[in-house]
N, C-alpha and C. Protein backbone atom coordinates (compact mmCIF):
# COMPACT_ATOMS: atom_id res chain seq x y z
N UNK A 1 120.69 201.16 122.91
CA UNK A 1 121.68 200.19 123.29
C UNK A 1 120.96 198.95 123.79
N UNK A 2 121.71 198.10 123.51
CA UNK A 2 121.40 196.46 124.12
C UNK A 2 121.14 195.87 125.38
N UNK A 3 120.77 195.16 125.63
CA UNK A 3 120.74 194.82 127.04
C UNK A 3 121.81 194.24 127.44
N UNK A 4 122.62 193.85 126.46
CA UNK A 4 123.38 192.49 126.66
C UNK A 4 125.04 193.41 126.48
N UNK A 5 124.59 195.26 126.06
CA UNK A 5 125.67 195.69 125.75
C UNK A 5 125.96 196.45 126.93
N UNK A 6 124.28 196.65 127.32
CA UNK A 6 124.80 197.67 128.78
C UNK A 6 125.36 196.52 129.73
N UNK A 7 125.00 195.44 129.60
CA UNK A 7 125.45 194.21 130.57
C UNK A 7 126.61 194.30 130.95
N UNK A 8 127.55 194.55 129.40
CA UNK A 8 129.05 194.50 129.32
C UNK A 8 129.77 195.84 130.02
N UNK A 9 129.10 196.83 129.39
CA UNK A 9 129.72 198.11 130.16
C UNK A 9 129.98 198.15 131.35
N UNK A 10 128.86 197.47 132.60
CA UNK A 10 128.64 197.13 133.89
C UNK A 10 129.62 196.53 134.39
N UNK A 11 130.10 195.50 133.67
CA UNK A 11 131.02 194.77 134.20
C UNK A 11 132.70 195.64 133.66
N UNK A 12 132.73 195.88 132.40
CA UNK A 12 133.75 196.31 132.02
C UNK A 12 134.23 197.23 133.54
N UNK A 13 132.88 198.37 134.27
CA UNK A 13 133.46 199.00 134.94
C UNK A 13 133.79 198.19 136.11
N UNK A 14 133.19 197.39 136.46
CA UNK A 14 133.24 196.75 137.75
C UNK A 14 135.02 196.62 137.85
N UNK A 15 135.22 195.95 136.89
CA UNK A 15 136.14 195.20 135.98
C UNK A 15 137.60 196.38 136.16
N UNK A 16 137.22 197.66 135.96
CA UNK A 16 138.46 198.20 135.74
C UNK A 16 138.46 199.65 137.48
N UNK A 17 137.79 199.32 138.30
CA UNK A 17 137.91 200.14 138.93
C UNK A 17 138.39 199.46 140.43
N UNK A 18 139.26 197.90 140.29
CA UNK A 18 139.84 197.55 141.14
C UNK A 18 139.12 196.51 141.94
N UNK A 19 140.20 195.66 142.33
CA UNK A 19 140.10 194.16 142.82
C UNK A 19 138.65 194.12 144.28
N UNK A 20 139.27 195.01 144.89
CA UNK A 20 138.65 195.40 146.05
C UNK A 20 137.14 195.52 146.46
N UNK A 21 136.68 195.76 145.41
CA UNK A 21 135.01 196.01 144.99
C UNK A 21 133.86 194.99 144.70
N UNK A 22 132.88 195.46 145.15
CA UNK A 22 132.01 194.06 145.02
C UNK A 22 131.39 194.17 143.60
N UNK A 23 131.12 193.02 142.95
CA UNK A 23 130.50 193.46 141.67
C UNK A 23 129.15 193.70 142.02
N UNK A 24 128.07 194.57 141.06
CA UNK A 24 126.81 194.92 141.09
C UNK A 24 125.72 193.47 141.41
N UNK A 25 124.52 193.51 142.00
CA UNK A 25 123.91 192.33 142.35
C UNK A 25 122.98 192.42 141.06
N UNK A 26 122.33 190.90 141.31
CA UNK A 26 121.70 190.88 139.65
C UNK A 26 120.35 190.65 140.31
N UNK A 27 119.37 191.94 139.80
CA UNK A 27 118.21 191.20 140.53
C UNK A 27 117.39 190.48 139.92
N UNK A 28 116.57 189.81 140.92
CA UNK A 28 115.47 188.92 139.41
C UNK A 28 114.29 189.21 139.72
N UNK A 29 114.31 189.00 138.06
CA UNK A 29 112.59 189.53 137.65
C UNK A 29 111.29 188.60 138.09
N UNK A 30 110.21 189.02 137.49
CA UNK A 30 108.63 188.73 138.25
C UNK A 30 108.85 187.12 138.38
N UNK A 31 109.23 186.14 137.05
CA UNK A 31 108.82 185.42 136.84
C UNK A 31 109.91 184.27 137.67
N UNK A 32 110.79 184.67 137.68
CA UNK A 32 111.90 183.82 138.51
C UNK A 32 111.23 183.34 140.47
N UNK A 33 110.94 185.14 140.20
CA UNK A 33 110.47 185.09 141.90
C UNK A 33 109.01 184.04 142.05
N UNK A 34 108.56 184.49 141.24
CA UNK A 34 106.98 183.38 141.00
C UNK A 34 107.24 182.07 141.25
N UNK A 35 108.48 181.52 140.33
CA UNK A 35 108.67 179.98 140.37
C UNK A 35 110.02 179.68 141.55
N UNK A 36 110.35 180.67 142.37
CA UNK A 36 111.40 180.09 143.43
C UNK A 36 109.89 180.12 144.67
N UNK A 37 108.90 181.45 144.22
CA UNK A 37 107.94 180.98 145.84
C UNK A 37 107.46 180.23 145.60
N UNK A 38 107.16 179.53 144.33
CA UNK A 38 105.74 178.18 143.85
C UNK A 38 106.62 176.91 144.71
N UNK A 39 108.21 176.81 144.30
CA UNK A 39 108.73 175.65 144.67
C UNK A 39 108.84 175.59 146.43
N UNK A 40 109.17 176.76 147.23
CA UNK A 40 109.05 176.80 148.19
C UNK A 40 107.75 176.23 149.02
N UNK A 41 106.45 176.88 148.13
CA UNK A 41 105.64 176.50 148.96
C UNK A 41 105.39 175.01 148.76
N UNK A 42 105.78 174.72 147.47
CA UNK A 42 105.16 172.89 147.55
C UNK A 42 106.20 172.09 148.29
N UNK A 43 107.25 172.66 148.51
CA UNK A 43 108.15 171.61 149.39
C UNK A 43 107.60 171.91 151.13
N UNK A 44 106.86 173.02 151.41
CA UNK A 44 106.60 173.14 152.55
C UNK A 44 104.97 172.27 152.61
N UNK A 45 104.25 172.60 151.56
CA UNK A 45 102.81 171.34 151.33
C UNK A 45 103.63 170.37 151.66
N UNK A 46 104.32 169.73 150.89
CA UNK A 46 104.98 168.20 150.67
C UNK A 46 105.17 167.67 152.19
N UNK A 47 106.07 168.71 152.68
CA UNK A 47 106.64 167.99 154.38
C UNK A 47 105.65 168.39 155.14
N UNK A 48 104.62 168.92 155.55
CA UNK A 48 103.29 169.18 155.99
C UNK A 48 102.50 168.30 155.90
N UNK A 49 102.53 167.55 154.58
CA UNK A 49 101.24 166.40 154.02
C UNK A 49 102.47 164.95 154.96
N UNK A 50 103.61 164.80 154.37
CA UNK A 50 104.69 163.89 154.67
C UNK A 50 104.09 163.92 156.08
N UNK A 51 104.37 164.67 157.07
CA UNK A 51 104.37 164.96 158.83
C UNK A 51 103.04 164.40 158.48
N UNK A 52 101.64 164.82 158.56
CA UNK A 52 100.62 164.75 158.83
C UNK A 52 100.29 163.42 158.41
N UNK A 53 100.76 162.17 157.46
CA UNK A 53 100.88 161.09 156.96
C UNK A 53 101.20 160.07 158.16
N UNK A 54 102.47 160.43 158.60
CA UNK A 54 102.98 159.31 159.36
C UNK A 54 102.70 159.73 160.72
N UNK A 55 102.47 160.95 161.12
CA UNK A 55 101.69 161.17 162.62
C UNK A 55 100.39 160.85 162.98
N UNK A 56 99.61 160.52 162.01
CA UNK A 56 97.80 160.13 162.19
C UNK A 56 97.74 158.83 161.46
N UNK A 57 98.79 158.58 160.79
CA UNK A 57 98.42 157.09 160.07
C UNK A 57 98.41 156.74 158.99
N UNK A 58 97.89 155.61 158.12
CA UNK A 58 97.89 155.30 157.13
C UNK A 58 96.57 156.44 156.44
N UNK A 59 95.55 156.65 156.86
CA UNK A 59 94.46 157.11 156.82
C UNK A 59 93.55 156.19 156.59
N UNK A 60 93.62 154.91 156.43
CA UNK A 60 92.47 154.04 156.04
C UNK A 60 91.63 153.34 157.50
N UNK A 61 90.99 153.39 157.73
CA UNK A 61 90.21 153.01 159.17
C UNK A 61 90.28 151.64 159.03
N UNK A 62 90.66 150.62 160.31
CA UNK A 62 91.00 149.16 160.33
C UNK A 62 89.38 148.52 160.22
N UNK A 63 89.52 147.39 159.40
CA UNK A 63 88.33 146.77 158.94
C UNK A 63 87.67 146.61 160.80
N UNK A 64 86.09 146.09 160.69
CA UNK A 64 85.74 145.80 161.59
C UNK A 64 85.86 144.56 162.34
N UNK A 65 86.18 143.90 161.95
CA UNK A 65 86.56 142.43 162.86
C UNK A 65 87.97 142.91 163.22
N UNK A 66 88.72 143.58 162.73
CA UNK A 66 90.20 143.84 163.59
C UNK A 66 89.73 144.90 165.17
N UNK A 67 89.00 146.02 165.09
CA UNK A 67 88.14 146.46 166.08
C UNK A 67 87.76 145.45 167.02
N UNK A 68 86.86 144.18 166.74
CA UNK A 68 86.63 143.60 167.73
C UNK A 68 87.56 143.03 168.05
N UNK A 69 88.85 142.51 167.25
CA UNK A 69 89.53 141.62 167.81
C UNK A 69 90.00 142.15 169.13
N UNK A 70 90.91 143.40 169.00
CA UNK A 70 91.26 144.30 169.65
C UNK A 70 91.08 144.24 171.20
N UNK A 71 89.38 144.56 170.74
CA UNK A 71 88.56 145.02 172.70
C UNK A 71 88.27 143.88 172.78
N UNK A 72 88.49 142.53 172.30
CA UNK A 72 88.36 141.13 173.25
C UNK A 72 89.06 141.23 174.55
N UNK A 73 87.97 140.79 175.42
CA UNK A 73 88.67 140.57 176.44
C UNK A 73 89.41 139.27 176.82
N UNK A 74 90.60 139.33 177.69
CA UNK A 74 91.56 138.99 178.37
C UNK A 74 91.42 137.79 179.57
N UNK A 75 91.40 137.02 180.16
CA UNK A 75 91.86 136.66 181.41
C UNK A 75 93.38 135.84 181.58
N UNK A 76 93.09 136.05 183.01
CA UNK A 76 94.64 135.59 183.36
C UNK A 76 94.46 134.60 184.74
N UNK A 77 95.41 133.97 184.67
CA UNK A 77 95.28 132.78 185.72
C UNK A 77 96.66 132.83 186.33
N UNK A 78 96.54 132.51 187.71
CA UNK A 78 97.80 133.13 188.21
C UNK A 78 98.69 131.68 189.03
N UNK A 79 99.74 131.70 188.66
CA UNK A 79 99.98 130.17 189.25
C UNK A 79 100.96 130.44 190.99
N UNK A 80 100.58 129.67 191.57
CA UNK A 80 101.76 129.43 192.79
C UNK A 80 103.03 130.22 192.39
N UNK A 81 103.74 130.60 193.49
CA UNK A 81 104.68 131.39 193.33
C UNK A 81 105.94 130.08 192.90
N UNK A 82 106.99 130.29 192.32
CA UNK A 82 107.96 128.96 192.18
C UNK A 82 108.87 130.05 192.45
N UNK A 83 109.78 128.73 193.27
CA UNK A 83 111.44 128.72 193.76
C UNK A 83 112.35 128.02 193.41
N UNK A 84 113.23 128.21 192.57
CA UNK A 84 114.15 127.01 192.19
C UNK A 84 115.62 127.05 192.60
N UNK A 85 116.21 126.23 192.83
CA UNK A 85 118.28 126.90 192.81
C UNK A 85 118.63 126.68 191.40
N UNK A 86 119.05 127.32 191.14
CA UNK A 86 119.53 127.20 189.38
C UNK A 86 120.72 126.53 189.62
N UNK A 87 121.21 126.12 188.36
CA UNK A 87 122.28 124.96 188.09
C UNK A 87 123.52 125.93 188.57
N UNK A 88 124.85 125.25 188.98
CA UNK A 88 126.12 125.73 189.70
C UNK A 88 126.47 126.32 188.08
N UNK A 89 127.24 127.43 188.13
CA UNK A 89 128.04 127.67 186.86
C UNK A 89 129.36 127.56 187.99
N UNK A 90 130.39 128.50 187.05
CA UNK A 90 131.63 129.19 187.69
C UNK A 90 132.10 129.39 189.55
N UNK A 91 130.75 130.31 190.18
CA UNK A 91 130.79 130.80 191.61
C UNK A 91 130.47 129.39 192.15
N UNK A 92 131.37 129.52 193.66
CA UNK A 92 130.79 128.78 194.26
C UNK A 92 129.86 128.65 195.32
N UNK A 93 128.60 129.95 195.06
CA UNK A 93 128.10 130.41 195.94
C UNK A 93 126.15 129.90 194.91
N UNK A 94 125.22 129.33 196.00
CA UNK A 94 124.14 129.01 195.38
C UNK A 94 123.48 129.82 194.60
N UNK A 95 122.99 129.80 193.56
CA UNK A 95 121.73 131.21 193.01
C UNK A 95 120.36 130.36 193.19
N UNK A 96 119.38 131.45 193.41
CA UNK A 96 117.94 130.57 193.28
C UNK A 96 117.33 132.11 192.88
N UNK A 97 116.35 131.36 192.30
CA UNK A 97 114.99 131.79 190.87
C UNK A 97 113.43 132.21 191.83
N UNK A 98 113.29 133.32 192.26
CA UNK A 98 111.84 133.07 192.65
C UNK A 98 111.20 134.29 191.73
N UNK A 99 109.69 133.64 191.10
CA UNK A 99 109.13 134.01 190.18
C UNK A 99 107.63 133.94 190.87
N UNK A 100 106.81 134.54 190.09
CA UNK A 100 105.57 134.79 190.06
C UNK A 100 105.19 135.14 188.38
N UNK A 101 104.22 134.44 188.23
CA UNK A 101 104.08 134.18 186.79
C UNK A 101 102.74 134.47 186.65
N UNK A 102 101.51 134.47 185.71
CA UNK A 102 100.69 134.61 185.37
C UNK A 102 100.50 134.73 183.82
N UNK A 103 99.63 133.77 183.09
CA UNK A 103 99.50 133.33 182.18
C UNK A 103 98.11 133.43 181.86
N UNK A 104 98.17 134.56 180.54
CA UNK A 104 97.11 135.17 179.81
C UNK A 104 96.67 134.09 178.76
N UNK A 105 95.39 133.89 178.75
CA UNK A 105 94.31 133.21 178.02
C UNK A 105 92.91 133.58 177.26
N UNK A 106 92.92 133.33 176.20
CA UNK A 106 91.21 134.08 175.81
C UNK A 106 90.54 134.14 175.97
N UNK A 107 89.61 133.40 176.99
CA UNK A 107 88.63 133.04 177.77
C UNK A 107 88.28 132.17 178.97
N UNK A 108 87.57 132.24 179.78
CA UNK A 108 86.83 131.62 180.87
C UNK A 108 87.00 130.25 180.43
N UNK A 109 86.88 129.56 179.63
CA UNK A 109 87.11 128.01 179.79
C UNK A 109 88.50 127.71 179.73
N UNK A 110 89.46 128.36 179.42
CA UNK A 110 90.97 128.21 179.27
C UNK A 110 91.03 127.99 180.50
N UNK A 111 91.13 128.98 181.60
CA UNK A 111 91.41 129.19 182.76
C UNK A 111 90.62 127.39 183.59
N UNK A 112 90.07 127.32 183.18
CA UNK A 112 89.49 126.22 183.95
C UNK A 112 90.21 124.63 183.50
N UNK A 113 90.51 125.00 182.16
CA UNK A 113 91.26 123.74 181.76
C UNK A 113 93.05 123.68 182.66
N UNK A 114 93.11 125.02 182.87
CA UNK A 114 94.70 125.15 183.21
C UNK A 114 93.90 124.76 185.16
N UNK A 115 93.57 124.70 185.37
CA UNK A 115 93.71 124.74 186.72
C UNK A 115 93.63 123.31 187.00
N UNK A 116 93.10 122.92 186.21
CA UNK A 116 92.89 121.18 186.24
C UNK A 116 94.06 120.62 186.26
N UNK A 117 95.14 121.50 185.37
CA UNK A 117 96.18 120.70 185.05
C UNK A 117 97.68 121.34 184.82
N UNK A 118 97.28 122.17 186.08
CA UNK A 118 98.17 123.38 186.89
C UNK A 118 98.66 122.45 187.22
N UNK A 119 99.23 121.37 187.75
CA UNK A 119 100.59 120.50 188.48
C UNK A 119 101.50 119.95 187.21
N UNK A 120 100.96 119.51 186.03
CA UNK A 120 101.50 119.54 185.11
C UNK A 120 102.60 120.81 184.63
N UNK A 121 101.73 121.56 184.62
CA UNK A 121 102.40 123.06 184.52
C UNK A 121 103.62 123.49 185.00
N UNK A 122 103.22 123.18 186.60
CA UNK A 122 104.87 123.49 187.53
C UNK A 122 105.52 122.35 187.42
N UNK A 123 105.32 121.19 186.84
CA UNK A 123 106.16 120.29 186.85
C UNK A 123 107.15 120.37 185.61
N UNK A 124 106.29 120.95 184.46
CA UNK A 124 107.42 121.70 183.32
C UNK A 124 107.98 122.68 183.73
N UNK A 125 107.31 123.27 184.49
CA UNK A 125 108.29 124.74 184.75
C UNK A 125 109.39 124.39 185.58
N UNK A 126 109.56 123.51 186.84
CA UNK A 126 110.34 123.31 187.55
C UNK A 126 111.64 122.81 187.01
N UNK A 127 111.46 121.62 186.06
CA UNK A 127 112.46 120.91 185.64
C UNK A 127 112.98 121.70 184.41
N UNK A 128 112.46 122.68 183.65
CA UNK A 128 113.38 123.49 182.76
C UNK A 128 114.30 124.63 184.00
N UNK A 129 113.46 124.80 184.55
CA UNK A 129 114.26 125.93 185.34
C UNK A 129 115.42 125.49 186.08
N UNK A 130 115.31 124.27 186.70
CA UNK A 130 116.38 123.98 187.89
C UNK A 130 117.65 123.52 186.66
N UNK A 131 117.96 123.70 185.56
CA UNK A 131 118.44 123.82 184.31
C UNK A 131 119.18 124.83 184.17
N UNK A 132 118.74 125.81 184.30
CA UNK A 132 119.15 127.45 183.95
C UNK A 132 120.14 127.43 184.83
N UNK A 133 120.97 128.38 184.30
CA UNK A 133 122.33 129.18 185.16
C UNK A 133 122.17 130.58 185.43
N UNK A 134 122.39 131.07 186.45
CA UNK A 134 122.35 132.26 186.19
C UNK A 134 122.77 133.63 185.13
N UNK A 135 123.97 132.94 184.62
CA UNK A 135 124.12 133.74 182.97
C UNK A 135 123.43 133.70 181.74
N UNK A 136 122.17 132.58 182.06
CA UNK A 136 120.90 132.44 181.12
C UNK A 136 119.66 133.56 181.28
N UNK A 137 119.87 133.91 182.47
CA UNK A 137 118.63 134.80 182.68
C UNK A 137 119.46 136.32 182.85
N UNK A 138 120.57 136.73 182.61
CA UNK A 138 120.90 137.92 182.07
C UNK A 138 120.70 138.80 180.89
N UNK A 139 119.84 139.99 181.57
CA UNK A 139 119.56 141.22 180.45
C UNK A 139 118.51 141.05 179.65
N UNK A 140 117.74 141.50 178.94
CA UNK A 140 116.38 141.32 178.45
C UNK A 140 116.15 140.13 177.59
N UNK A 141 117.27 140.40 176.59
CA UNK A 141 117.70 138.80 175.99
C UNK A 141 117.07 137.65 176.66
N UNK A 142 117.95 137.16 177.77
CA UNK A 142 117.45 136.24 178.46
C UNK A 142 116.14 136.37 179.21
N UNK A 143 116.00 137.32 179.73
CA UNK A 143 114.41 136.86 180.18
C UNK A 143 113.41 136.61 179.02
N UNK A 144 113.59 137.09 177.40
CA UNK A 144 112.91 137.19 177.15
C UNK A 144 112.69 135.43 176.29
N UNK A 145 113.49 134.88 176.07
CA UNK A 145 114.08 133.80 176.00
C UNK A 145 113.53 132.64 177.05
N UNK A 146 113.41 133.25 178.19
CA UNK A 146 112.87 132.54 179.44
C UNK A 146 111.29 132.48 179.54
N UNK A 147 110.57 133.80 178.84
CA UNK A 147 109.42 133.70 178.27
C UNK A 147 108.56 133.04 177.56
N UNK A 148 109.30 132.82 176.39
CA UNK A 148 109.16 131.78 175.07
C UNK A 148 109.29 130.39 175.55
N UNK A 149 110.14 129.90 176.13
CA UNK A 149 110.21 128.84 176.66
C UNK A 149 109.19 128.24 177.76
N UNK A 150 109.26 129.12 178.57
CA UNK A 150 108.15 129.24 179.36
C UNK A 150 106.65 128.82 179.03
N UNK A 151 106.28 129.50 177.64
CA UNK A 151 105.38 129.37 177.13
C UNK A 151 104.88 128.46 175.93
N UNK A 152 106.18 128.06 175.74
CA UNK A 152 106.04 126.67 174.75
C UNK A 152 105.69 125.59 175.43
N UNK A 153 106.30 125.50 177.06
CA UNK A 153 105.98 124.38 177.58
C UNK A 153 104.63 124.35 178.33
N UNK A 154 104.35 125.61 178.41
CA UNK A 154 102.87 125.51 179.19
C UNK A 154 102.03 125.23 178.27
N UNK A 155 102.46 125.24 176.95
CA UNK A 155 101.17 125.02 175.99
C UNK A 155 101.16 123.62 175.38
N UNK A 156 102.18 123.11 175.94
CA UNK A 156 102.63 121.45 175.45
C UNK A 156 102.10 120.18 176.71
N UNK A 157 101.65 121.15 178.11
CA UNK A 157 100.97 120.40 179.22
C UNK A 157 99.85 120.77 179.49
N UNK A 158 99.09 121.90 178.91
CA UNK A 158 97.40 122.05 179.07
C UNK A 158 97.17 121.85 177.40
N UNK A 159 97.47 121.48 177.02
CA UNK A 159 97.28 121.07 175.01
C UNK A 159 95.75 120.47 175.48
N UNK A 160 95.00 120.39 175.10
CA UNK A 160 94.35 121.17 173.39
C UNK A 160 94.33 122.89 173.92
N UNK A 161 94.14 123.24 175.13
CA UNK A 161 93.87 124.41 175.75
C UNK A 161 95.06 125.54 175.12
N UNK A 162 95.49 126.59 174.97
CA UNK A 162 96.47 128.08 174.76
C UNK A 162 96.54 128.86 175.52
N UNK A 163 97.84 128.79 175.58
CA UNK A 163 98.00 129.90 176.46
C UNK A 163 98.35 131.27 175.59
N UNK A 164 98.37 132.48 175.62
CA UNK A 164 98.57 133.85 174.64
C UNK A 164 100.16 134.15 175.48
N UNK A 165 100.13 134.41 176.46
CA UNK A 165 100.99 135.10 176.82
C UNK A 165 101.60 134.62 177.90
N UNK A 166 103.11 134.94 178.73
CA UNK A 166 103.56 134.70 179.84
C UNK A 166 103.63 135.81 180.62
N UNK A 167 103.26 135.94 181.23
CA UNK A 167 103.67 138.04 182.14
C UNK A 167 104.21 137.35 183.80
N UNK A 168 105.25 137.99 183.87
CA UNK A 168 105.93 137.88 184.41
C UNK A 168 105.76 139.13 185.81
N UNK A 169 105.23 138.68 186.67
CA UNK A 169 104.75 139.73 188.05
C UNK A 169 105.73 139.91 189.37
N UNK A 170 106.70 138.95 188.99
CA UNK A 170 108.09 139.31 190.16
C UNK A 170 109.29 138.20 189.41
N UNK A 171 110.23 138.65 189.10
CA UNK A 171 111.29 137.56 189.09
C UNK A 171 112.43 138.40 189.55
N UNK A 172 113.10 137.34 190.56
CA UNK A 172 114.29 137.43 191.53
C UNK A 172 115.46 136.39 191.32
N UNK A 173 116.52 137.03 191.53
CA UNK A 173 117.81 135.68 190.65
C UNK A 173 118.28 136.14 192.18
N UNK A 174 118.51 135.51 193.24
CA UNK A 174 119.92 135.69 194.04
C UNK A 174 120.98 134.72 194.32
């Protein structure tokens, strides 16, 4: 007999000995099982290699001048503390601005050009600030906004000199 005839008999009985019954399971042979564990394991390689990709990196090591750029060192120059009253909005109660600022530079001669011409400095800083409202310097948005600005103008009153950065070491709105 056939394979395909005993197939039928199987079911014929399944078939006539009531609703209730589970039909027979079909098992599979060598070669099925071979290619369901082959696919298993390469999808488990795949997300293994995937994970190990984006947790360690691109794998290519950063050229060497990006290395040095890196561990260049830093200085920072630290200016007078500033106090301002910020402009009236809505309340009719005063707000004032006290900050502590410090402004990152690439080197030892930066710092020396800014100190020369540190009054310049607070004299931009003062007159943008006494500007501000207190609903300007709300939530990260705005400070960060207050940053940029900050730092456009410090680099527009020690010019030819750069400043890199603004870091911000106390700011108080009351």
């Amino acid at each position: 007999m056939s394979d395909v005839a005993a197939a039928s008999e199987d079911i014929d009985e399944v078939d006539g000995e009531g609703e209730g019954e589970a039909k027979p399971k079909r098992k599979l042979g060598k070669k099925q099982l071979i290619i369901i564990g082959g696919a298993a394991a390469l999808v488990v390689a795949l997300g293994g290699g995937a994970a190990l990709f984006f947790l360690m990196g691109s794998g290519t090591a950063p050229a060497e001048g990006a290395m040095v750029e890196a561990a260049a060192p830093t200085f920072y120059y630290d200016l007078p503390d500033i106090m301002v009253n910020l402009s009236p909005d809505q309340s009719p109660e005063d707000h004032f601005l006290r900050m502590q600022v410090s402004l990152e530079v690439a080197d030892e001669a930066m710092k020396e050009v800014i100190g020369e011409r540190v009054n310049r400095v607070l004299d931009a800083f003062q007159v943008y600030l006494r500007e501000l409202r207190r609903s300007d310097l709300e939530g990260s948005a705005g400070i960060y906004r207050l940053k940029e600005e900050l730092r456009r103008r410090v680099n527009l009153a020690v010019y030819p000199a750069q400043v890199d950065n603004i870091l911000f070491r106390e700011i108080l709105v009351q």
